[in-house]
N, C-alpha and C. Protein backbone atom coordinates (compact mmCIF):
# COMPACT_ATOMS: atom_id res chain seq x y z
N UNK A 1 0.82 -1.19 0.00
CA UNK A 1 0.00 0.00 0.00
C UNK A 1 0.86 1.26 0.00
N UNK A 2 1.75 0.99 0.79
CA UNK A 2 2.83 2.61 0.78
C UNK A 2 3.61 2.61 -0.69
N UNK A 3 3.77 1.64 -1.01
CA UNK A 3 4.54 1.71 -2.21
C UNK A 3 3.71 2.07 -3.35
N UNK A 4 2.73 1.89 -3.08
CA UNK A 4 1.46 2.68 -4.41
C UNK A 4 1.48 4.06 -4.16
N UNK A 5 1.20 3.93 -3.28
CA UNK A 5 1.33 5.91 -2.79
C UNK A 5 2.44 6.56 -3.35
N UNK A 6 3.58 5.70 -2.58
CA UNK A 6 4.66 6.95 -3.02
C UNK A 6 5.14 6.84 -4.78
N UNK A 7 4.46 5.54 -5.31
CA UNK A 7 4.71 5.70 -6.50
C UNK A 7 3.36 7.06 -7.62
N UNK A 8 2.46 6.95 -6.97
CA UNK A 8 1.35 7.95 -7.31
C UNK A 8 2.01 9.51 -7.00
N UNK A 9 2.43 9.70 -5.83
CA UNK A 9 2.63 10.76 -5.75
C UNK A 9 4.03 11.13 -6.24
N UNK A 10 4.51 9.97 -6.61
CA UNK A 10 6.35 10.63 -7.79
C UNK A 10 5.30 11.28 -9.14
N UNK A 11 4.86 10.09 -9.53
CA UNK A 11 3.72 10.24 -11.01
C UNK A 11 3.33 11.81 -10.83
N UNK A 12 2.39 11.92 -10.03
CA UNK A 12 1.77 13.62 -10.07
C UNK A 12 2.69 14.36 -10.09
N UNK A 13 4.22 14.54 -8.99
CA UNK A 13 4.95 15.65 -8.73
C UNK A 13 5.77 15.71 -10.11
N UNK A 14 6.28 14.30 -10.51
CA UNK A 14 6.49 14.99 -11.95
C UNK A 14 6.13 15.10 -13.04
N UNK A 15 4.67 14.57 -13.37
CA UNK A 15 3.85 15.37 -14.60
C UNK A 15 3.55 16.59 -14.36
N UNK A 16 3.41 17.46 -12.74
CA UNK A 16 3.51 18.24 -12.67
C UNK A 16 4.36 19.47 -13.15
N UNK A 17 5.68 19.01 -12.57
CA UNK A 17 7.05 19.60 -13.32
C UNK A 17 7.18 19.85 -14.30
N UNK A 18 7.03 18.81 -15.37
CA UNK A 18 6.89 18.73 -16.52
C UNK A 18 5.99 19.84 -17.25
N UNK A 19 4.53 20.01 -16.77
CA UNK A 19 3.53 21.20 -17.43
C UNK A 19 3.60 22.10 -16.52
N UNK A 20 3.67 22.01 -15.55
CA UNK A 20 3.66 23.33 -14.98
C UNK A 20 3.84 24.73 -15.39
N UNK A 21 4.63 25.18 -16.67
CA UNK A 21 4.45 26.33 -17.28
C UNK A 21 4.29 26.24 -18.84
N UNK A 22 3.35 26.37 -18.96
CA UNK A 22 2.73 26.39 -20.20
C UNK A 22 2.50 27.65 -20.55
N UNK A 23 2.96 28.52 -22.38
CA UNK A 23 2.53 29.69 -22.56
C UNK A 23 4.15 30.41 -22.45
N UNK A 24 4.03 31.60 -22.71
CA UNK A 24 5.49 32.42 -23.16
C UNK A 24 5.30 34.01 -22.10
N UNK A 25 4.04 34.46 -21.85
CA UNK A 25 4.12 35.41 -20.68
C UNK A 25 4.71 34.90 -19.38
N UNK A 26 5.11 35.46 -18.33
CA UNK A 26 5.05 35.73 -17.09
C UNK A 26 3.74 35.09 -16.69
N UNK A 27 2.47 36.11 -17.25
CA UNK A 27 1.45 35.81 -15.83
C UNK A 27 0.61 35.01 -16.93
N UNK A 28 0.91 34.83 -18.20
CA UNK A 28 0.08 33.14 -18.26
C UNK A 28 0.87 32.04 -18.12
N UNK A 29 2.18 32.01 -17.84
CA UNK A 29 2.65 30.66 -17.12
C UNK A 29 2.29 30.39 -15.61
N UNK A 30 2.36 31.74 -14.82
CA UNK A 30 1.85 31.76 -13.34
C UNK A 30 0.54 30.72 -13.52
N UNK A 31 -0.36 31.37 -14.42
CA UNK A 31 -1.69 31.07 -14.44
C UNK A 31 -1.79 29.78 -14.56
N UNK A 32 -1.42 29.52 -15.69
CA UNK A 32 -1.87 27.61 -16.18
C UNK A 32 -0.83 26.93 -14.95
N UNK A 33 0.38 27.40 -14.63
CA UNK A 33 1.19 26.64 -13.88
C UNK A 33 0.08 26.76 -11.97
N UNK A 34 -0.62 27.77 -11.70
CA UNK A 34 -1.30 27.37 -10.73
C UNK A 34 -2.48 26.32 -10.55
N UNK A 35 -2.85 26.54 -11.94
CA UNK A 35 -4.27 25.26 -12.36
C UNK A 35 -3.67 23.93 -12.34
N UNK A 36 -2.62 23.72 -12.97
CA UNK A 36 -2.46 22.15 -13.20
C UNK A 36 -1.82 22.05 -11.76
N UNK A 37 -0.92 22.90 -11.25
CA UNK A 37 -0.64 22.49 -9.97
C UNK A 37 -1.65 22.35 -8.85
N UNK A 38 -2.37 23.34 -8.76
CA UNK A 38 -3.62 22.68 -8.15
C UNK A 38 -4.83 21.71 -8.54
N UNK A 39 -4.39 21.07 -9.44
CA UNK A 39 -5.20 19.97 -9.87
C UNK A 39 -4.41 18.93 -9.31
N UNK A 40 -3.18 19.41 -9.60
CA UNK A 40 -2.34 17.60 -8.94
C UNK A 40 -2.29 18.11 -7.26
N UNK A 41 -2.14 18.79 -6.97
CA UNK A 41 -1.91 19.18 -5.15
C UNK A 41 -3.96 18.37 -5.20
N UNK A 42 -4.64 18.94 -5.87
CA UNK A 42 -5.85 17.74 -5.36
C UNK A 42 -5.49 16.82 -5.31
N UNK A 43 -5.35 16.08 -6.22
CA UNK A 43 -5.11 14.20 -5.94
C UNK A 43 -4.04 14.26 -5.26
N UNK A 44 -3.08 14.48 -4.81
CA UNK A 44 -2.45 14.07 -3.73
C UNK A 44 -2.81 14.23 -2.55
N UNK A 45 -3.28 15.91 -2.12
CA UNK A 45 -4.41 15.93 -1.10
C UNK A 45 -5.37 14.49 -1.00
N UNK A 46 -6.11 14.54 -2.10
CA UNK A 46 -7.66 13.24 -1.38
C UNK A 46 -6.20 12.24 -1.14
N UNK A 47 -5.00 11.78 -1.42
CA UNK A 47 -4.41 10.82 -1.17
C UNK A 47 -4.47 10.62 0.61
N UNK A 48 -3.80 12.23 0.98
CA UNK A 48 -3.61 11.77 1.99
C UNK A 48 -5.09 12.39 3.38
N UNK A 49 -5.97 13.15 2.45
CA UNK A 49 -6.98 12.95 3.33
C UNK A 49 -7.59 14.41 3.02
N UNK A 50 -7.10 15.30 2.45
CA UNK A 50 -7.62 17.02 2.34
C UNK A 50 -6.83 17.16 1.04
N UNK A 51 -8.22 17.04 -0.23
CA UNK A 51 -7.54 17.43 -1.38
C UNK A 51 -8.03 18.94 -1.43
N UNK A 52 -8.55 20.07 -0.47
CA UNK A 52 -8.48 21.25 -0.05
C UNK A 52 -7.41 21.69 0.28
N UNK A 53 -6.31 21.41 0.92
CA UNK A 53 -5.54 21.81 1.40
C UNK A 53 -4.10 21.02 0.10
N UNK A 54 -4.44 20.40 -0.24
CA UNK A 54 -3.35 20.08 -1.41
C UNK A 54 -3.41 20.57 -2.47
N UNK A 55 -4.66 21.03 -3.10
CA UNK A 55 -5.41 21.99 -4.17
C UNK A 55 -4.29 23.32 -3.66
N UNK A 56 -4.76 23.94 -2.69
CA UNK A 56 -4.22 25.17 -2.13
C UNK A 56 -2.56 25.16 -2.54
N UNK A 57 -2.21 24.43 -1.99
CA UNK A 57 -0.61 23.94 -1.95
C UNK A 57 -0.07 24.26 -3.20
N UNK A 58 -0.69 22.90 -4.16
CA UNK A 58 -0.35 23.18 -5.31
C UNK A 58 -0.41 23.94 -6.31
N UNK A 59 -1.22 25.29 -5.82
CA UNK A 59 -2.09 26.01 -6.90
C UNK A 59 -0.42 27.09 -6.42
N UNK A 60 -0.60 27.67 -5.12
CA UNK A 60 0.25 28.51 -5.06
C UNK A 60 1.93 27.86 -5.69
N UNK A 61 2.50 26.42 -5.39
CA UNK A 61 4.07 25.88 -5.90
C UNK A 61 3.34 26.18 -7.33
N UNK A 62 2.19 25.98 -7.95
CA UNK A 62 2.52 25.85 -9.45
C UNK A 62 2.57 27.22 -9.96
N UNK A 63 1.72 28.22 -9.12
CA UNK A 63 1.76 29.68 -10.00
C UNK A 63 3.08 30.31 -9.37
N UNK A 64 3.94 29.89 -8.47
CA UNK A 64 5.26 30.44 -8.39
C UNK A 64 6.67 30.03 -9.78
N UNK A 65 6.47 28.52 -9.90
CA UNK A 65 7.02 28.42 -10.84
C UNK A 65 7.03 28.20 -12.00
N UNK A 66 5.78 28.43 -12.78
CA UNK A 66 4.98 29.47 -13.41
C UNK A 66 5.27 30.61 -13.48
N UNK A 67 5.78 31.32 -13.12
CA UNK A 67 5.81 32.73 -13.03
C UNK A 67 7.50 32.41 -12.98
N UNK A 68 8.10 32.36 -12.52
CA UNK A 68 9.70 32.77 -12.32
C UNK A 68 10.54 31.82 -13.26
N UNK A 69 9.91 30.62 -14.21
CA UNK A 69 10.42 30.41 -14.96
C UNK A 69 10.72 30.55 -16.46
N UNK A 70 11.37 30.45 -16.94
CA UNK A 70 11.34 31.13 -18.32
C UNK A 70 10.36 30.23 -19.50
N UNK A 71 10.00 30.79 -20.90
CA UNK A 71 10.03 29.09 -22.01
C UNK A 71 11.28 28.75 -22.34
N UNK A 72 12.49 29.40 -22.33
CA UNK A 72 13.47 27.86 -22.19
C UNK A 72 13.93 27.64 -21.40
N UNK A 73 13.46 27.63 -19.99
CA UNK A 73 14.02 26.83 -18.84
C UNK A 73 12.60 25.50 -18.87
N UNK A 74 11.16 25.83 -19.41
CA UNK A 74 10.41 24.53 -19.32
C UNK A 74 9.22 24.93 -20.32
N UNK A 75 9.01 24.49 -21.59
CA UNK A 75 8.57 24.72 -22.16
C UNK A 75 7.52 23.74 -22.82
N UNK A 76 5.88 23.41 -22.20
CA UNK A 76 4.85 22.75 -22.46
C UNK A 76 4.52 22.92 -24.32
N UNK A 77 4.59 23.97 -24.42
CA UNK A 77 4.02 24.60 -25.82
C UNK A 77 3.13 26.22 -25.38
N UNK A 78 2.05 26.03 -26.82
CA UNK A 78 1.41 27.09 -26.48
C UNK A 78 0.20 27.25 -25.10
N UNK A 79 -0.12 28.02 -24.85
CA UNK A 79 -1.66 28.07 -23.53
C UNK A 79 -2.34 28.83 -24.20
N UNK A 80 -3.57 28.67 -23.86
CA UNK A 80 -4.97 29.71 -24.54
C UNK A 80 -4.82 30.76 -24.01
N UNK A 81 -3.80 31.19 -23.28
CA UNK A 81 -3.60 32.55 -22.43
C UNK A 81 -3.05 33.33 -23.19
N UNK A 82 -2.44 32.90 -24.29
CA UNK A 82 -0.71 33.13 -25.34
C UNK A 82 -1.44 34.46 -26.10
């Protein structure tokens, strides 16, 4: 059972990484990088019991690095934000 978990929650943290900034602005990488991060901070939240408080989590880690990273430091493609 622990070994599903911690293999679920490698899976989310780095598909996370991976999209987390999508788009070529500043504040539409913040943006999409807070959505998908708070989509995965949910499912890891309901993992461990408050996908409220993992939503939260992840919304703010994804719109920070989102925002402070460049498109060629991580580059998804385009966002509907573009």
């Amino acid at each position: 059972m622990l070994n599903r978990r911690i293999t679920a929650v490698a899976a989310a943290v780095m598909s996370s990484l991976i999209v987390s900034s999508c788009g070529t602005s500043p504040g539409c990488r913040a943006l999409t990088g807070a959505g998908i991060g708070a989509a995965g901070g949910a499912v890891l939240g309901a993992v461990g019991g408050n996908p409220a408080a993992g939503a939260l989590a992840g919304g703010v880690a994804g719109g920070v690095v989102g925002g402070v990273t460049s498109p060629r430091q991580v580059n998804a493609g385009r966002a509907p934000c573009d």
